[in-house]
C-alpha atoms as a PDB file:
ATOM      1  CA  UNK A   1     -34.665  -2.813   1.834  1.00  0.00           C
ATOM      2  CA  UNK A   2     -34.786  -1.708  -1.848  1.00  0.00           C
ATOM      3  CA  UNK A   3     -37.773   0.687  -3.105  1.00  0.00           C
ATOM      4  CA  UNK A   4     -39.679  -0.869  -5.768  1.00  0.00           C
ATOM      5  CA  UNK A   5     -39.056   1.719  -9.121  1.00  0.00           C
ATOM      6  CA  UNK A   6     -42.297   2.094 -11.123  1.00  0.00           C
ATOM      7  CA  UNK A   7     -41.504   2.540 -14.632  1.00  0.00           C
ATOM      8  CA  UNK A   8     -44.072   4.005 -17.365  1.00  0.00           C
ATOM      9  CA  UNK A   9     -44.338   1.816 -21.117  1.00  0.00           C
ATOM     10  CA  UNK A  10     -43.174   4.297 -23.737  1.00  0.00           C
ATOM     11  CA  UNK A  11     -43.356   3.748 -27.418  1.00  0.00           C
ATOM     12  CA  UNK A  12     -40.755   5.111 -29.436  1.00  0.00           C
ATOM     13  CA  UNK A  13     -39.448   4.873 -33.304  1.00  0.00           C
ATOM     14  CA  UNK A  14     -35.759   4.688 -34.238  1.00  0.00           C
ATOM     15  CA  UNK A  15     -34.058   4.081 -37.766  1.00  0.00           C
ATOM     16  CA  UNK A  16     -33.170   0.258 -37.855  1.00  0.00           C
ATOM     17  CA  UNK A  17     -29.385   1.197 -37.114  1.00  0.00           C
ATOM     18  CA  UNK A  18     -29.630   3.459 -34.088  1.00  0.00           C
ATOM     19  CA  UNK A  19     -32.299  -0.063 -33.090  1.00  0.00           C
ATOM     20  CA  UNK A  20     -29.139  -2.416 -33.912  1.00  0.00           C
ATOM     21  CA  UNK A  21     -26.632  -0.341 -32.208  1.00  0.00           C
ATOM     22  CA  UNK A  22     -28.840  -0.024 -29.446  1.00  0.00           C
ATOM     23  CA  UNK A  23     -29.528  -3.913 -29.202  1.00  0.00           C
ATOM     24  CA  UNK A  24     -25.841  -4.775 -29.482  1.00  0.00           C
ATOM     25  CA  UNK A  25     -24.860  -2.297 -26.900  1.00  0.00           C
ATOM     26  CA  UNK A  26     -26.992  -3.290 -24.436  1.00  0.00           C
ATOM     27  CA  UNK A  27     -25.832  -6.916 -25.139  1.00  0.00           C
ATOM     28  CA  UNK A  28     -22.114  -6.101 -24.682  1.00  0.00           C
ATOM     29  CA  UNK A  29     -23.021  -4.130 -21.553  1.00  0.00           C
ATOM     30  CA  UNK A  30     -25.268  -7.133 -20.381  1.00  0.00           C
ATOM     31  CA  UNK A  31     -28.408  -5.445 -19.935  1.00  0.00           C
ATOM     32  CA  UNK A  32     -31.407  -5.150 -21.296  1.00  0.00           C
ATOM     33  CA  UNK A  33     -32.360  -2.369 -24.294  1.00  0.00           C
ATOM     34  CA  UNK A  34     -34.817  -0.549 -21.530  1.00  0.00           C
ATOM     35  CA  UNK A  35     -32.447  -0.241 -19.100  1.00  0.00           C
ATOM     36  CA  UNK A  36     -29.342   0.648 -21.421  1.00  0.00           C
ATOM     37  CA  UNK A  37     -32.484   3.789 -22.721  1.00  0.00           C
ATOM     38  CA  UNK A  38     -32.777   4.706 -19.193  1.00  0.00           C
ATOM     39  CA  UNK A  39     -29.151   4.764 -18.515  1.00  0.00           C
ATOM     40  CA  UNK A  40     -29.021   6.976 -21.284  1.00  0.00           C
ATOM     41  CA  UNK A  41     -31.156   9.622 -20.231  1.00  0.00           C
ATOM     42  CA  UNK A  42     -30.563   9.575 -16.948  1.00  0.00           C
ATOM     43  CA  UNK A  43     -26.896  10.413 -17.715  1.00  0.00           C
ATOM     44  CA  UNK A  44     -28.149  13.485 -20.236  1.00  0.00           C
ATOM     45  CA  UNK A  45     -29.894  15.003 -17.703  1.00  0.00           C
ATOM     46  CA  UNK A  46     -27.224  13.769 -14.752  1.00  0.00           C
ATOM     47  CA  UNK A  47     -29.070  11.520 -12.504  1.00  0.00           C
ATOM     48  CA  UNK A  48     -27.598   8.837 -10.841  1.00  0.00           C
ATOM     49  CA  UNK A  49     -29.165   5.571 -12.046  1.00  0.00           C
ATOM     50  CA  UNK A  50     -31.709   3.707 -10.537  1.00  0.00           C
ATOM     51  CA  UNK A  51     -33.391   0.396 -10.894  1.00  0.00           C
ATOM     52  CA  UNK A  52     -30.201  -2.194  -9.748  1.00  0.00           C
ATOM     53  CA  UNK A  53     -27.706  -0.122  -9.777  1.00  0.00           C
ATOM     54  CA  UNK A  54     -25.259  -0.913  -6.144  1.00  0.00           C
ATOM     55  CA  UNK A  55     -22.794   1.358  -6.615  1.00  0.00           C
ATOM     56  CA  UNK A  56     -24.264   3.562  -3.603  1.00  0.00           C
ATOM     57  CA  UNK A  57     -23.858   0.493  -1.248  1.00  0.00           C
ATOM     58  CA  UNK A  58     -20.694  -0.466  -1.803  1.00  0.00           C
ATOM     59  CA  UNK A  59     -19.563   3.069  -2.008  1.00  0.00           C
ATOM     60  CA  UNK A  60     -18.641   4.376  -5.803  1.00  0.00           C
ATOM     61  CA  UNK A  61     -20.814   7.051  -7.260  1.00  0.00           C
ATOM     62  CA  UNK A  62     -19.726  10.457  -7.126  1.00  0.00           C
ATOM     63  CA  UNK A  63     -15.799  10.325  -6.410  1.00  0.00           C
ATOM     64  CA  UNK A  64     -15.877  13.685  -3.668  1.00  0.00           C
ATOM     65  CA  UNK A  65     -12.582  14.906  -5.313  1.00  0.00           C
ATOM     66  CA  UNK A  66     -10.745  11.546  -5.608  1.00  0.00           C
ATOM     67  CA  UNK A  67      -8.067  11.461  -7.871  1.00  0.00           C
ATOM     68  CA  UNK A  68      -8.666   8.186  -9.510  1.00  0.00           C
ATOM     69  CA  UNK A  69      -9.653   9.089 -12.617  1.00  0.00           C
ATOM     70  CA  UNK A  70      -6.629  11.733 -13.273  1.00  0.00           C
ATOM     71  CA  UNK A  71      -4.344   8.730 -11.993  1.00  0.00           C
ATOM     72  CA  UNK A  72      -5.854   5.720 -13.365  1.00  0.00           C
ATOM     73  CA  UNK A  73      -2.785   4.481 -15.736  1.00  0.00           C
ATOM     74  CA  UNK A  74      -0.370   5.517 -12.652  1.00  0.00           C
ATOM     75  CA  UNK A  75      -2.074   3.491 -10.403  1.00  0.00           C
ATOM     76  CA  UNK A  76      -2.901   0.061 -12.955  1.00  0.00           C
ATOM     77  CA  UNK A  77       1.239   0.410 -13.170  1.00  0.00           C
ATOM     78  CA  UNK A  78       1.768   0.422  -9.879  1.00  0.00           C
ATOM     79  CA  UNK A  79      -0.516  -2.395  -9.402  1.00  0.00           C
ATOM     80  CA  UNK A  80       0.889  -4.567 -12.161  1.00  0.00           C
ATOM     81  CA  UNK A  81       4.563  -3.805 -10.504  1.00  0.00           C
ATOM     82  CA  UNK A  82       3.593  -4.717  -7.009  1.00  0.00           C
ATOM     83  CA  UNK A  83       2.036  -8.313  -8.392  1.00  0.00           C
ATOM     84  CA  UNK A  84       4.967  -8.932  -9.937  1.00  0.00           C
ATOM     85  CA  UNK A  85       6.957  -7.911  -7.015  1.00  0.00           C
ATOM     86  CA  UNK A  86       4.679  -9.906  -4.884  1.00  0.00           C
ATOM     87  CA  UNK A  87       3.533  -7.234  -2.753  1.00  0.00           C
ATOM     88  CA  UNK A  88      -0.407  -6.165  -1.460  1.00  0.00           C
ATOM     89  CA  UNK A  89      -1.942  -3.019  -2.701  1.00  0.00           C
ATOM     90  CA  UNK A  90      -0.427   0.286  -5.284  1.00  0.00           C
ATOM     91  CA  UNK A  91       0.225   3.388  -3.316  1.00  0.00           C
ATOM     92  CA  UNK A  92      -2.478   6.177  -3.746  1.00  0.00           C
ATOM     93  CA  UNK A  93      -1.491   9.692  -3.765  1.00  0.00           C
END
C-alpha cells in the first residue's frame, strides 16, 4: 500500500520565460508544472522522487554498479542486430 505524500502550497515568482519553459517542459514530460518543480529539487539536493514515481517496484533507481549507462549505444546495437537476426535478448557484459 502506497503512503499518502502531504505536500505544502508554495508561492513563487519566475520571469515569464523560465514560466513558459517550465510549462512546456512539464508538457513534453507529461506531468504537471508542480511535479516537474519537485522533480527538480529533489534531484538538486539528490533525493529519489516521490509522489508516483514506480521505479522502486519494478526495480530501477540506483543502478548498484550496473554498467548500463557506460554501455547504452553497445547494447541498443546489439539489440537492433538480434531483431533483425530474429533472435531474443542483446548480451550484457
Amino acid at each position: 500500500m502506497m503512503s499518502h505524500v502531504q505536500y505544502v502550497r508554495t508561492q513563487i515568482y519566475l520571469e515569464p520565460q523560465q514560466h513558459q519553459y517550465l510549462k512546456d517542459e512539464a508538457h513534453r514530460r507529461g506531468m504537471s508544472l508542480a511535479k516537474l518543480l519537485r522533480q527538480l529539487v529533489d534531484d538538486a539536493v539528490g533525493t529519489p522522487h516521490r509522489g508516483g514515481d514506480l521505479t522502486g517496484l519494478i526495480g530501477l533507481g540506483r543502478s548498484r554498479g550496473g554498467d548500463i549507462g557506460s554501455h547504452k549505444d553497445e547494447y541498443i546495437a546489439q539489440a537492433i542486430e538480434q531483431h533483425r537476426r530474429g533472435t531474443a535478448r542483446p548480451r550484457g557484459r
